[in-house]
N, C-alpha and C. Protein backbone atom coordinates (compact mmCIF):
# COMPACT_ATOMS: atom_id res chain seq x y z
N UNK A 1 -35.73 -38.34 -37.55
CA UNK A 1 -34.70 -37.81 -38.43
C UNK A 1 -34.77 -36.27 -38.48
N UNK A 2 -35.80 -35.59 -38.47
CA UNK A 2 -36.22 -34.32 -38.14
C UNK A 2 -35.41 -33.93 -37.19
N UNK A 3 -35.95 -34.22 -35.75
CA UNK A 3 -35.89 -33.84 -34.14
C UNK A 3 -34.20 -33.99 -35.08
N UNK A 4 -33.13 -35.27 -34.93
CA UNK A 4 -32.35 -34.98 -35.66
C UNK A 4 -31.07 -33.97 -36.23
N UNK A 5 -32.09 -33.72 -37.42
CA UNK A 5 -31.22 -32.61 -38.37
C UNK A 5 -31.39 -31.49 -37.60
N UNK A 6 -32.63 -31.13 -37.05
CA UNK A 6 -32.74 -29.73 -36.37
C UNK A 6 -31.92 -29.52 -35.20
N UNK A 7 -31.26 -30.44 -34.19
CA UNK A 7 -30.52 -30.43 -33.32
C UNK A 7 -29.08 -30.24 -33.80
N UNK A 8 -28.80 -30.98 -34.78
CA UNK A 8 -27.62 -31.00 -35.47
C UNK A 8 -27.49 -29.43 -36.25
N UNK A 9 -28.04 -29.03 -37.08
CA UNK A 9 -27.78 -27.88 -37.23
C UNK A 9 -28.23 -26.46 -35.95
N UNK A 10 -28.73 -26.79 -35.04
CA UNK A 10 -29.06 -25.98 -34.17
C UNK A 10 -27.28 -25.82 -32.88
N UNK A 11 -26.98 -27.18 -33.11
CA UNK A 11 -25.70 -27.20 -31.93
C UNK A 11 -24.66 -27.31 -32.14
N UNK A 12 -24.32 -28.45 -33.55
CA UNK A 12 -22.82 -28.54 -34.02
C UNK A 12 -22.83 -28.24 -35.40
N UNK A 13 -23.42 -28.06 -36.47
CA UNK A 13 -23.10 -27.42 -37.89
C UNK A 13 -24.13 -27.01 -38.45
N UNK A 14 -23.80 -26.05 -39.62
CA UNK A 14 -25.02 -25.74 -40.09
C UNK A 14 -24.48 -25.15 -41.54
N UNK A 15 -25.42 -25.40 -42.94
CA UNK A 15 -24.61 -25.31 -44.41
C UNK A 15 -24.92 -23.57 -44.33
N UNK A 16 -24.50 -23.05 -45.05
CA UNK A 16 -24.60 -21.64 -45.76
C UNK A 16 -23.94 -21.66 -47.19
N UNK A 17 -24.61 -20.67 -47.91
CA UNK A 17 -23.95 -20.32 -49.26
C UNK A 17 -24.05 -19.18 -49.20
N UNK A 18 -22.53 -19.11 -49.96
CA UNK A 18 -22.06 -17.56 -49.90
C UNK A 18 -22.60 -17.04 -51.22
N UNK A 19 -23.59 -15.92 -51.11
CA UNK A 19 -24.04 -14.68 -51.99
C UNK A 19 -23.14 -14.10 -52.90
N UNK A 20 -21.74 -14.00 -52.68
CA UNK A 20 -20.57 -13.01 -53.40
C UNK A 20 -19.69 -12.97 -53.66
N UNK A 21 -18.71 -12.18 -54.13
CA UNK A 21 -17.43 -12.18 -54.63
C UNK A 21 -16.66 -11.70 -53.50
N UNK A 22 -16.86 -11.69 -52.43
CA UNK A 22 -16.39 -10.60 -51.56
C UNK A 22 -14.78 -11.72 -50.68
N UNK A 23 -15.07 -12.63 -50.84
CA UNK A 23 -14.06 -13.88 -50.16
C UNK A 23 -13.81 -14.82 -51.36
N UNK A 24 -13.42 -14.19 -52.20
CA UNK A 24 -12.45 -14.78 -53.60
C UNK A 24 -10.93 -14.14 -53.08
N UNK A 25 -10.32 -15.45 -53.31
CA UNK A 25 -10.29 -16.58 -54.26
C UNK A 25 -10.87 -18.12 -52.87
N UNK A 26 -10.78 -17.34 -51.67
CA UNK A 26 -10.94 -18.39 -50.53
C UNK A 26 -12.36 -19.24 -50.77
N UNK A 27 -13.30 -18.52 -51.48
CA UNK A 27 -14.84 -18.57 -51.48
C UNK A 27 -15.51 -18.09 -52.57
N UNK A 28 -15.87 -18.47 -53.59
CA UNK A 28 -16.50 -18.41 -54.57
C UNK A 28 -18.21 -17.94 -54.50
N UNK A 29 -18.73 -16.99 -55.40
CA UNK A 29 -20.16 -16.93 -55.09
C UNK A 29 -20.91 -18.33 -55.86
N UNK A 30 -21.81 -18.37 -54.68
CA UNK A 30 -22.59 -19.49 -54.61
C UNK A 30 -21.55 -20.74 -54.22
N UNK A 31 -20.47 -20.78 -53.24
CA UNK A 31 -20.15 -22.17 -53.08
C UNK A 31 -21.14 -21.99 -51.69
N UNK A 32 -21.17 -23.60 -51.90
CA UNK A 32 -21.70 -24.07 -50.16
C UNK A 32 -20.47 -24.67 -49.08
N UNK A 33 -21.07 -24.37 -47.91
CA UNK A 33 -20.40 -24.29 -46.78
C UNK A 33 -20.50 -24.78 -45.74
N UNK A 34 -20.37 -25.24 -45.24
CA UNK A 34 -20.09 -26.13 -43.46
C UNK A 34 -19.31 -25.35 -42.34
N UNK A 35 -20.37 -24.78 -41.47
CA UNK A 35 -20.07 -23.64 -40.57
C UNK A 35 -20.20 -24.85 -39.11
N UNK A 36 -18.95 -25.37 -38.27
CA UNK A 36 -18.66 -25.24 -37.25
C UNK A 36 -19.39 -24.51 -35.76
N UNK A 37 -20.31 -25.06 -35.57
CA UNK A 37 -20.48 -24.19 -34.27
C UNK A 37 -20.06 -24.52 -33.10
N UNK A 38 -19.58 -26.16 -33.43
CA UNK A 38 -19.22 -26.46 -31.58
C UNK A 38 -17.42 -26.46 -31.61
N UNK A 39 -16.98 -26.14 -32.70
CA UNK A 39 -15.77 -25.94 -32.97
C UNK A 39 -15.62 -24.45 -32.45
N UNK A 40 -16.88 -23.73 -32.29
CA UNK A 40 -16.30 -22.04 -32.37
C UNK A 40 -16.78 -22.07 -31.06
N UNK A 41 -17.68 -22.80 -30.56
CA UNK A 41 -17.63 -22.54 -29.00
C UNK A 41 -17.06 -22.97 -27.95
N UNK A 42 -15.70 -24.18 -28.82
CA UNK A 42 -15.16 -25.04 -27.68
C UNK A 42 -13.96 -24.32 -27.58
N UNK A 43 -13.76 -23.90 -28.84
CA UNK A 43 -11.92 -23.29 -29.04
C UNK A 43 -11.90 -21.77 -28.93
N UNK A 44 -13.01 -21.18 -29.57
CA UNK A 44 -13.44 -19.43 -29.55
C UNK A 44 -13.20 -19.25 -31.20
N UNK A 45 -12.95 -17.86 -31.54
CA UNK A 45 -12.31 -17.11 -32.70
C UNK A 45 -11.17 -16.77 -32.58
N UNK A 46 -10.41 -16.46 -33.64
CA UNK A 46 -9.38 -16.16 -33.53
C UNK A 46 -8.76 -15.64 -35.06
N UNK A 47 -7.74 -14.62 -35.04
CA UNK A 47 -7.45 -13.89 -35.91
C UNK A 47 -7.02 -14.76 -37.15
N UNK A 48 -7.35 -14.86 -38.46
CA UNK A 48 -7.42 -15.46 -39.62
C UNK A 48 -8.41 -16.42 -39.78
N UNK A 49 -9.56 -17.10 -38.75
CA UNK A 49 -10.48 -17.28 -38.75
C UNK A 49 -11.61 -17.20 -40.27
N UNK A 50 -11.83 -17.69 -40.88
CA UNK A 50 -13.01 -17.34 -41.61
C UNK A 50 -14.59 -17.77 -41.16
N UNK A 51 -15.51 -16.70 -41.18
CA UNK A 51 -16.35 -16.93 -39.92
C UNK A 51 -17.25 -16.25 -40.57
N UNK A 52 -19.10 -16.97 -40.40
CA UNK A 52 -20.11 -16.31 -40.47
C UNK A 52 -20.86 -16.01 -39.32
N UNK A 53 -21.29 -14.80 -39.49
CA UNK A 53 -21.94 -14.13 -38.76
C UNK A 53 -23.10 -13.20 -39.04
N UNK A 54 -23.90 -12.92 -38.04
CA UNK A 54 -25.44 -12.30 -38.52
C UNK A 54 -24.93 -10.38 -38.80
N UNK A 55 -25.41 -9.78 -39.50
CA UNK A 55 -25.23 -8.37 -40.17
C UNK A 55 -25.80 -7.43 -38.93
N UNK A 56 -24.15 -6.88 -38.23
CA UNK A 56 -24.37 -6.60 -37.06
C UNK A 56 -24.97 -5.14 -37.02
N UNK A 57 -25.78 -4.37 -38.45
CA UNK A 57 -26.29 -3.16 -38.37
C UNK A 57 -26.72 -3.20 -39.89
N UNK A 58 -26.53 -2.62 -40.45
CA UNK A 58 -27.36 -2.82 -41.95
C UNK A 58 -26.10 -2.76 -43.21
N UNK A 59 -25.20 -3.62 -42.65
CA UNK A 59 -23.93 -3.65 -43.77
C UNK A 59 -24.60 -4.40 -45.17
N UNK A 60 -25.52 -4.96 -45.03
CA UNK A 60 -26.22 -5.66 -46.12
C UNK A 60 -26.89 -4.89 -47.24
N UNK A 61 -27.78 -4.31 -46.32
CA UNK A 61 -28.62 -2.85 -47.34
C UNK A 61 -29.61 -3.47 -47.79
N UNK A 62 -30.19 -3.13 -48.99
CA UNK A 62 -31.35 -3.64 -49.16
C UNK A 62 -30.83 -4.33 -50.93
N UNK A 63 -31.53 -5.27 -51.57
CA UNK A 63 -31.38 -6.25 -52.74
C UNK A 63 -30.40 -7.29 -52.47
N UNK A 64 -30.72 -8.05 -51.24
CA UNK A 64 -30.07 -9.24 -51.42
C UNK A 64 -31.17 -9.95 -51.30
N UNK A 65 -30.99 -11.23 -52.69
CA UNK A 65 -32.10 -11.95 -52.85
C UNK A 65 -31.38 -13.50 -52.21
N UNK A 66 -32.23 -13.89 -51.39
CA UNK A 66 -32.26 -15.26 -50.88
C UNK A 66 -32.62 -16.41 -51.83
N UNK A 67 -32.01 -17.24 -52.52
CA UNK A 67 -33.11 -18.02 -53.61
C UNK A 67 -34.11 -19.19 -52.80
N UNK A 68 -33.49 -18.91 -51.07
CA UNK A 68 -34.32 -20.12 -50.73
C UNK A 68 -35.61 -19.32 -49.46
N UNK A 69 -36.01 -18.22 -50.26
CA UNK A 69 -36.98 -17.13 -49.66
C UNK A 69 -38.29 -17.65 -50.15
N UNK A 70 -38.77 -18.61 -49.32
CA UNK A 70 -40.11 -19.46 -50.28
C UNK A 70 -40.53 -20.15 -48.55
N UNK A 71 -41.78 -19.96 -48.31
CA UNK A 71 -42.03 -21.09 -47.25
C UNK A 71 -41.76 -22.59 -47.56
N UNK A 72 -41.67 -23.18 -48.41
CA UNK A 72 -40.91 -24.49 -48.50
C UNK A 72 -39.11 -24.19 -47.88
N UNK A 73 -38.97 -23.04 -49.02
CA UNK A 73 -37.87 -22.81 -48.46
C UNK A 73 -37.02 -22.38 -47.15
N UNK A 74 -38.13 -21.61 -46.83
CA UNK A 74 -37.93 -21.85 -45.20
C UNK A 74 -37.63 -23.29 -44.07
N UNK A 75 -38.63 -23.67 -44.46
CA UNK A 75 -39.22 -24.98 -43.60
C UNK A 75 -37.85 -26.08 -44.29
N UNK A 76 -37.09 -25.93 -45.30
CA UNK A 76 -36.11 -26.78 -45.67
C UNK A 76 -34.72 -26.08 -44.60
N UNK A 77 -34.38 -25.05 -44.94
CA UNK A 77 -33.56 -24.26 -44.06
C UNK A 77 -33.98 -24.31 -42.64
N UNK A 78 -34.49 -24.44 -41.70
CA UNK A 78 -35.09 -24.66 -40.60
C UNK A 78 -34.83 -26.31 -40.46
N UNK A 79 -34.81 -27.11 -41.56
CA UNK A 79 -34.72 -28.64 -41.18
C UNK A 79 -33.30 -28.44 -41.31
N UNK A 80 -32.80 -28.12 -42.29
CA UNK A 80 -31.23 -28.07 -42.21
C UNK A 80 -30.44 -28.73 -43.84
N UNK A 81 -32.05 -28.93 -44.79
CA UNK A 81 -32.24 -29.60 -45.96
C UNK A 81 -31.25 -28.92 -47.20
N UNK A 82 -31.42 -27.77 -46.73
CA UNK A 82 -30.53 -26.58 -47.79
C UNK A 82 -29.93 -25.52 -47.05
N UNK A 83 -29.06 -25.22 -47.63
CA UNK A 83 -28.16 -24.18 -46.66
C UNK A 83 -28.64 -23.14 -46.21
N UNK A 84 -28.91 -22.57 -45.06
CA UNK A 84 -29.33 -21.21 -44.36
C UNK A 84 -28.90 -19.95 -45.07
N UNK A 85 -29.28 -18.80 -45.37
CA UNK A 85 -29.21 -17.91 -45.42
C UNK A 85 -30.56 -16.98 -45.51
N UNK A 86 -30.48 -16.35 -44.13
CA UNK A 86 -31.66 -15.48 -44.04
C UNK A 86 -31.59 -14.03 -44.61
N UNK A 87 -30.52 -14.01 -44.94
CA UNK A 87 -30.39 -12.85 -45.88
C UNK A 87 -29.65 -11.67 -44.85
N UNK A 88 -29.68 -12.15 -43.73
CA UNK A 88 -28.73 -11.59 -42.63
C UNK A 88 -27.55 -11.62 -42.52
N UNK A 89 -26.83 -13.10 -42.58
CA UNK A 89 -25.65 -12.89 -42.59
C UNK A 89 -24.46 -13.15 -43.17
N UNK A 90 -23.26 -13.06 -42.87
CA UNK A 90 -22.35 -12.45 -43.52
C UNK A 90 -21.13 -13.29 -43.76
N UNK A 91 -19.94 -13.31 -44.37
CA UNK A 91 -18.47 -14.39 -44.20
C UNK A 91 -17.35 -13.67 -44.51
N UNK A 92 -16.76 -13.74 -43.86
CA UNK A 92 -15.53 -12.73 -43.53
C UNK A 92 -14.65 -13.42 -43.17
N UNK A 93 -13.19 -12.60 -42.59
CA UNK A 93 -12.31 -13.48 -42.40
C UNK A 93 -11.73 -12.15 -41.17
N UNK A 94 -11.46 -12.64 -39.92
CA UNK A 94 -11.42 -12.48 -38.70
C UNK A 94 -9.69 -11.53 -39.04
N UNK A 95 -10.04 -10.15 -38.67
CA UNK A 95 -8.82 -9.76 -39.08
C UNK A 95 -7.78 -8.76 -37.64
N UNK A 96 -8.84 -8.72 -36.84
CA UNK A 96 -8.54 -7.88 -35.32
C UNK A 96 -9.50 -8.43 -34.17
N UNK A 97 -8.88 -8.74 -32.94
CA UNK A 97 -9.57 -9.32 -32.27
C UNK A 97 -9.33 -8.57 -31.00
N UNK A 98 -10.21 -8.74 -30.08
CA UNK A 98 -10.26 -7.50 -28.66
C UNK A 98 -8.77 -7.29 -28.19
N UNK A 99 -8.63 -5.71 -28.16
CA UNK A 99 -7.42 -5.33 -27.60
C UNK A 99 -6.53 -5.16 -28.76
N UNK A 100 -6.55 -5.37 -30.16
CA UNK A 100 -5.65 -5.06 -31.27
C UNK A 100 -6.26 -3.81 -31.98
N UNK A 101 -5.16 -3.24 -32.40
CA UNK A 101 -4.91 -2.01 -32.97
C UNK A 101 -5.21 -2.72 -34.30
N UNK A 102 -5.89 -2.31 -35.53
CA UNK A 102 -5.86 -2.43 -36.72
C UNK A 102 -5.81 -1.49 -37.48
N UNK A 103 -4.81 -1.22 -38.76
CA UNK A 103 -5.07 0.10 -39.43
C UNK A 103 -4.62 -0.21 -40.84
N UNK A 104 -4.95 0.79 -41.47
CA UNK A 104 -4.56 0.80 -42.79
C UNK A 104 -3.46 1.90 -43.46
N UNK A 105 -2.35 1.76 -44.17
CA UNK A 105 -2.22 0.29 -44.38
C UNK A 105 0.10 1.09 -43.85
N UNK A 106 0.96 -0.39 -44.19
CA UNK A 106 1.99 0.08 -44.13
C UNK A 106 2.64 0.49 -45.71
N UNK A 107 3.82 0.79 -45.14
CA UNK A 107 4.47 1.36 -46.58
C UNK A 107 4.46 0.31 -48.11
N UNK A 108 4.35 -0.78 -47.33
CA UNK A 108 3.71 -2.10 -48.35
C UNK A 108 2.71 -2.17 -48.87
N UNK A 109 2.02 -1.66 -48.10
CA UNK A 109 0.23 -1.57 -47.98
C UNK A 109 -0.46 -2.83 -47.54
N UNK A 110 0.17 -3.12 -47.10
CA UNK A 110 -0.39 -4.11 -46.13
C UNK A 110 -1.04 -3.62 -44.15
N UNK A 111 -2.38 -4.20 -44.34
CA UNK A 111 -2.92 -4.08 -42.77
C UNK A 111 -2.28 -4.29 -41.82
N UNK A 112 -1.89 -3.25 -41.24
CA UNK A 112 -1.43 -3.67 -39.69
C UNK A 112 -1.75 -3.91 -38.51
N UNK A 113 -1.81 -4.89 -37.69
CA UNK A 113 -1.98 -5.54 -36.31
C UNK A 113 -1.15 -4.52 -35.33
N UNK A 114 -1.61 -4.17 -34.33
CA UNK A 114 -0.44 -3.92 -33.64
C UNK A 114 1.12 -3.34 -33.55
N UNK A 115 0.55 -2.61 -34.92
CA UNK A 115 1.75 -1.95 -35.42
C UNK A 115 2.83 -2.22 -36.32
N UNK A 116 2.53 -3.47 -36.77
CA UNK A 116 3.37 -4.62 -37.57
C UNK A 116 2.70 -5.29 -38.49
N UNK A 117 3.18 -4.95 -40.19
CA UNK A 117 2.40 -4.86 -40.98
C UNK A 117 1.95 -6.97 -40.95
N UNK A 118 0.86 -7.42 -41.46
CA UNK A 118 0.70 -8.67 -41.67
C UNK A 118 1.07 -9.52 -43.13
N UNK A 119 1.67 -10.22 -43.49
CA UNK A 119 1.45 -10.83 -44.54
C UNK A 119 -0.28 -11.44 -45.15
N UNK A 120 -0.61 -11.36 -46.28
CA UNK A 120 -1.86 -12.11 -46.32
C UNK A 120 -2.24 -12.76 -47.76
N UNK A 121 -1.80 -14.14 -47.65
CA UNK A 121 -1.15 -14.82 -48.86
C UNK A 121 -2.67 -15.11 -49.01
N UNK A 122 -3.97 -14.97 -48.46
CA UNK A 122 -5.19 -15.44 -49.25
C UNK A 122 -5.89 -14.31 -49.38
N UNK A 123 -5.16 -13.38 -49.65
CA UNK A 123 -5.78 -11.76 -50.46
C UNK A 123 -6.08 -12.24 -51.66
N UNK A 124 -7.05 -11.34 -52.60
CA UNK A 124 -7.37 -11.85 -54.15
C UNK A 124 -5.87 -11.56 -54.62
N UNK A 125 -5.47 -12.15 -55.71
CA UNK A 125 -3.96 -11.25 -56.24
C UNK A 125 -4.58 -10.20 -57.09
N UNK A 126 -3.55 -9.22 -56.98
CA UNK A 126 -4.09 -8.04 -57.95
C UNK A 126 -4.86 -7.07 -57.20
N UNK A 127 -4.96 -7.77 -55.69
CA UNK A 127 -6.29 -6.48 -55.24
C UNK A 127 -5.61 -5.94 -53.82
N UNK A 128 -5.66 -4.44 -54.12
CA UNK A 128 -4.64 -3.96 -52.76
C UNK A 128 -5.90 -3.81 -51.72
N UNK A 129 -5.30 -3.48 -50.29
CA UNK A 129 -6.17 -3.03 -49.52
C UNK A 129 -6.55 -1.53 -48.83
N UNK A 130 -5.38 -0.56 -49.73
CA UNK A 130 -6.29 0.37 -49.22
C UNK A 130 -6.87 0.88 -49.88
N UNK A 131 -8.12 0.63 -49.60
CA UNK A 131 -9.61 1.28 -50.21
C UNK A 131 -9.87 2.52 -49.35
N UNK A 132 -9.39 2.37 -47.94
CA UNK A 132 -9.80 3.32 -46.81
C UNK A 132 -8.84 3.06 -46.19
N UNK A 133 -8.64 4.37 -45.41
CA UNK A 133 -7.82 4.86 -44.47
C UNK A 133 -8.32 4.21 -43.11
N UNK A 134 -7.92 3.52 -42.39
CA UNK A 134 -8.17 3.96 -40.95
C UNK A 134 -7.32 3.49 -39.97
N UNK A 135 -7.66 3.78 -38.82
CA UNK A 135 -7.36 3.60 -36.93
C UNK A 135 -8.05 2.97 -36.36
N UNK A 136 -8.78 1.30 -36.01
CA UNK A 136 -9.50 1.44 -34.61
C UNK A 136 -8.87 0.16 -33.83
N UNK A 137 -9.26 0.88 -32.72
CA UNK A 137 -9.06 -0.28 -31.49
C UNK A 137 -10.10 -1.20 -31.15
N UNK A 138 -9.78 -2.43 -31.16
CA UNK A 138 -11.12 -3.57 -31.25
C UNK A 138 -11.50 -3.89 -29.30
N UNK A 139 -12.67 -3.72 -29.04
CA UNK A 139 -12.98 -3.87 -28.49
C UNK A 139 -12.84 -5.44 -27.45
N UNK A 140 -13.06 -5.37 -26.32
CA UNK A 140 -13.30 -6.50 -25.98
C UNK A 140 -14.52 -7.50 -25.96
N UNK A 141 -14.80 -8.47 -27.03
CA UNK A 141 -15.69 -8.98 -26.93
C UNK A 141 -16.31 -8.33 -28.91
N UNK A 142 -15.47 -8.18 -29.34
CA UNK A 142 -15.85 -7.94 -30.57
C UNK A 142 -14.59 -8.46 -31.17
N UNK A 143 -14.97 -8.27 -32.69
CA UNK A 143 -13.68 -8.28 -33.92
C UNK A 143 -14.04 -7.78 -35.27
N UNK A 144 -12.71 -7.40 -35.55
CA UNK A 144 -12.22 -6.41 -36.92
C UNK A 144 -12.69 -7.65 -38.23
N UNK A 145 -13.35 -7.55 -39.17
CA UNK A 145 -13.60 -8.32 -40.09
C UNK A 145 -13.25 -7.77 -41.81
N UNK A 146 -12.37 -8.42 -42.36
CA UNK A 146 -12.20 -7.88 -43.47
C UNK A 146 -12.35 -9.49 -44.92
N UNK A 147 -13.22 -8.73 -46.00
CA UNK A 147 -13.25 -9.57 -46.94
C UNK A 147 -11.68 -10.55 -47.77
N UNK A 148 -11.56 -11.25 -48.37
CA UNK A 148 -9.86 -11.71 -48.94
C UNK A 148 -10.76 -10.78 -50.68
N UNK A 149 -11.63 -10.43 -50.94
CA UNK A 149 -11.56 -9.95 -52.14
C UNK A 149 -11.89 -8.39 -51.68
N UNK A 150 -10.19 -7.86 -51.51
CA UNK A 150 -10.43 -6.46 -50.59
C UNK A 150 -11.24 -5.42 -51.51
N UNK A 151 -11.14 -5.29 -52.76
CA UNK A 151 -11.61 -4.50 -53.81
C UNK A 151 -12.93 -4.48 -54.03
N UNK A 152 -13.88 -5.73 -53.64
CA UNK A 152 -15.18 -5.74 -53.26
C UNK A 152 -15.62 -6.66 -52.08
N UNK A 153 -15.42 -6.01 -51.14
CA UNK A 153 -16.09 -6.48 -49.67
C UNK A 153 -16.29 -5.17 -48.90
N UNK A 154 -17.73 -5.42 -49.07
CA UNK A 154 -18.63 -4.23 -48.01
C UNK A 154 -17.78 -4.77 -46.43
N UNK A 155 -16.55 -4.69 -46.57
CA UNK A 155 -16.56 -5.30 -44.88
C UNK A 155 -16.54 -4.24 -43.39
N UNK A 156 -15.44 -4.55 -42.47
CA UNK A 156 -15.41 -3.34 -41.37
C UNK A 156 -15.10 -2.22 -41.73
N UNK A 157 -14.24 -1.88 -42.97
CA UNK A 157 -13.63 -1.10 -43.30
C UNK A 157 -14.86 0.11 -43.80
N UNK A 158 -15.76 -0.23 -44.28
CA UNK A 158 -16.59 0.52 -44.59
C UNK A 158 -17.85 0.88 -44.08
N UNK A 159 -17.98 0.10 -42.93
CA UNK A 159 -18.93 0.69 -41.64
C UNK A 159 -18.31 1.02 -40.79
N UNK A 160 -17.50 1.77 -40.51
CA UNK A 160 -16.50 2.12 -39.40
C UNK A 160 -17.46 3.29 -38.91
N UNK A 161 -18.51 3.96 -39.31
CA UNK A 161 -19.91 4.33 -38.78
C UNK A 161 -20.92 3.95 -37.99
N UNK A 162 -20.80 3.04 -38.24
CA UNK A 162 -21.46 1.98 -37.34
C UNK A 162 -20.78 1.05 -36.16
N UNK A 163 -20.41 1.59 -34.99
CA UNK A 163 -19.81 1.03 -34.16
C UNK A 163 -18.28 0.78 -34.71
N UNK A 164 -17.57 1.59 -35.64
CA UNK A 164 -16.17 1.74 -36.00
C UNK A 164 -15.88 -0.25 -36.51
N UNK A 165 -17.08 -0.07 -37.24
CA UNK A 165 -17.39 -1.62 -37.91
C UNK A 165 -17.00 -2.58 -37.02
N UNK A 166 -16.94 -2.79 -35.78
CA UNK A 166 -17.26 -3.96 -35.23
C UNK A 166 -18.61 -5.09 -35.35
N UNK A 167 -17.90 -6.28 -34.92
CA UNK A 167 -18.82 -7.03 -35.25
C UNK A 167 -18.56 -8.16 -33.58
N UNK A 168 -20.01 -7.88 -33.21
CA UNK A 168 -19.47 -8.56 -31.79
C UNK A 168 -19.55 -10.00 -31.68
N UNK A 169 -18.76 -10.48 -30.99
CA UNK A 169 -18.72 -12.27 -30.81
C UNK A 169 -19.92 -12.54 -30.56
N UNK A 170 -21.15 -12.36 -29.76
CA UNK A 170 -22.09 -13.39 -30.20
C UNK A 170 -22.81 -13.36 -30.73
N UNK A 171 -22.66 -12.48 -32.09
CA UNK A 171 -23.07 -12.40 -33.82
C UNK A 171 -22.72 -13.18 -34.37
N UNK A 172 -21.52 -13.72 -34.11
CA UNK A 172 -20.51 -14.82 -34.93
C UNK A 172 -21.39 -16.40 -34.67
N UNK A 173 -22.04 -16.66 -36.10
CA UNK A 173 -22.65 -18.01 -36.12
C UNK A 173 -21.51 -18.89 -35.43
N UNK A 174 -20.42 -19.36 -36.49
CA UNK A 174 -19.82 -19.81 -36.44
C UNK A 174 -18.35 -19.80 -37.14
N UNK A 175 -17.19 -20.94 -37.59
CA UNK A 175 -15.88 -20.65 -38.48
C UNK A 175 -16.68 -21.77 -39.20
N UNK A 176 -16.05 -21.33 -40.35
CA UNK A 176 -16.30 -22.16 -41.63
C UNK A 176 -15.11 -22.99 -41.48
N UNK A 177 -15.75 -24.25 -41.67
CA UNK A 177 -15.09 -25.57 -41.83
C UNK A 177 -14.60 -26.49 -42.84
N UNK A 178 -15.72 -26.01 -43.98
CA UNK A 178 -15.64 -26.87 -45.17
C UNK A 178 -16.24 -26.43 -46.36
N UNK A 179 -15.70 -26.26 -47.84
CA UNK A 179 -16.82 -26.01 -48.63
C UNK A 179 -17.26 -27.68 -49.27
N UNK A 180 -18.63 -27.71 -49.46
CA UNK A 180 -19.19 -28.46 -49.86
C UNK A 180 -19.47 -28.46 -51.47
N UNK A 181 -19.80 -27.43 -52.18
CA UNK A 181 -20.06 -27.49 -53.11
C UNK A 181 -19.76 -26.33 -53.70
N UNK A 182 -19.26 -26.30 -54.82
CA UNK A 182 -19.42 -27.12 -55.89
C UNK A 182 -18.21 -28.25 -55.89
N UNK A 183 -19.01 -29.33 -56.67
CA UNK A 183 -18.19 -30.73 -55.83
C UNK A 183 -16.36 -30.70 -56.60
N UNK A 184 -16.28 -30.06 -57.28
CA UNK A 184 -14.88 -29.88 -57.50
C UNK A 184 -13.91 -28.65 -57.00
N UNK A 185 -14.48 -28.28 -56.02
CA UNK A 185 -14.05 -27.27 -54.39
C UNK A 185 -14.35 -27.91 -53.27
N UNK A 186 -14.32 -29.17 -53.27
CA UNK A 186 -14.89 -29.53 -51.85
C UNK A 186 -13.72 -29.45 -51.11
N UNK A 187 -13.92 -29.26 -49.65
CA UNK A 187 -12.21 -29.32 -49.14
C UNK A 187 -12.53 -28.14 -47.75
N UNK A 188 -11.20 -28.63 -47.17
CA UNK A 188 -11.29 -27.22 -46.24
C UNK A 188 -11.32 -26.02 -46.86
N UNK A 189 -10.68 -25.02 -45.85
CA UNK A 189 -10.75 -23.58 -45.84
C UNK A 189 -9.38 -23.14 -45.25
């Protein structure tokens, strides 16, 4: 049952709980999660995507507490007993993908793709997005990542220092598939 769970979360899923407010109203802090990995390696990523991934430079910083930072707690996370989070990484929602222009923002204030502002009906309400100004062109083999709670998400927008906040595809654990808990949020994404 071991050999098991460890294969199973090593090849096709694996739980996480989200740390923050940063993917409200899509994601609640502390819901749990069902991250897709053979879903993200059969189909790829793709723009509106919601997707975890490992903290591709130090967007994290320092005081994030893990509650499952305990050698039991390890050795449970490693079986696949409680949801992973090594305190590395991250959940976002896939907002520029190689070869798109992303910037901020249009006369709406809404993010633009390619020159054409986007609609984004799972923004927090009430919360605009420009916090920051910018221009970049997404690389090939990377993507633009922005929080749905734009008003607090450390996201690309604010490491654009760091590799003009890219975050490269094989950082990307996986797409989130499902929240699990709390049991009156269970459901897709």
């Amino acid at each position: 049952a071991l050999v098991l769970s460890v294969l199973v979360r090593t090849f096709l899923v694996q739980a996480f709980y989200v740390p923050s407010e940063s993917m409200m109203d899509t994601l609640q802090d502390n819901d749990r999660i069902i991250v897709s990995k053979v879903a993200t390696k059969a189909t790829g990523v793709h723009r509106g995507d919601v997707v975890v991934f490992h903290d591709p430079g130090t967007w994290l910083g320092e005081g994030f507490d893990n509650p499952y930072d305990t050698t039991v707690g390890h050795i449970l996370q490693f079986i696949g007993i409680v949801p992973a989070n090594s305190g590395k990484d991250l959940v976002k929602r896939v907002i520029g993908m190689g070869g798109d222009t992303v910037e901020c923002c249009d006369n709406q204030g809404r993010i633009m793709v390619n020159g054409k502002g986007i609609d984004e009906p799972y923004v927090k309400d009430g919360v605009g997005t420009a916090q920051v100004d910018f221009k970049v062109l997404v690389p090939e083999g990377k993507v633009f990542v922005m929080g749905d709670n734009r008003g607090n998400s450390e996201d690309s927008r604010f490491h654009l220092d760091q590799d003009n906040g890219m975050v490269p595809l094989e950082d990307i654990v996986g797409r989130v598939a499902l929240r699990v808990w709390p049991p009156d949020r269970i459901g897709g994404i």
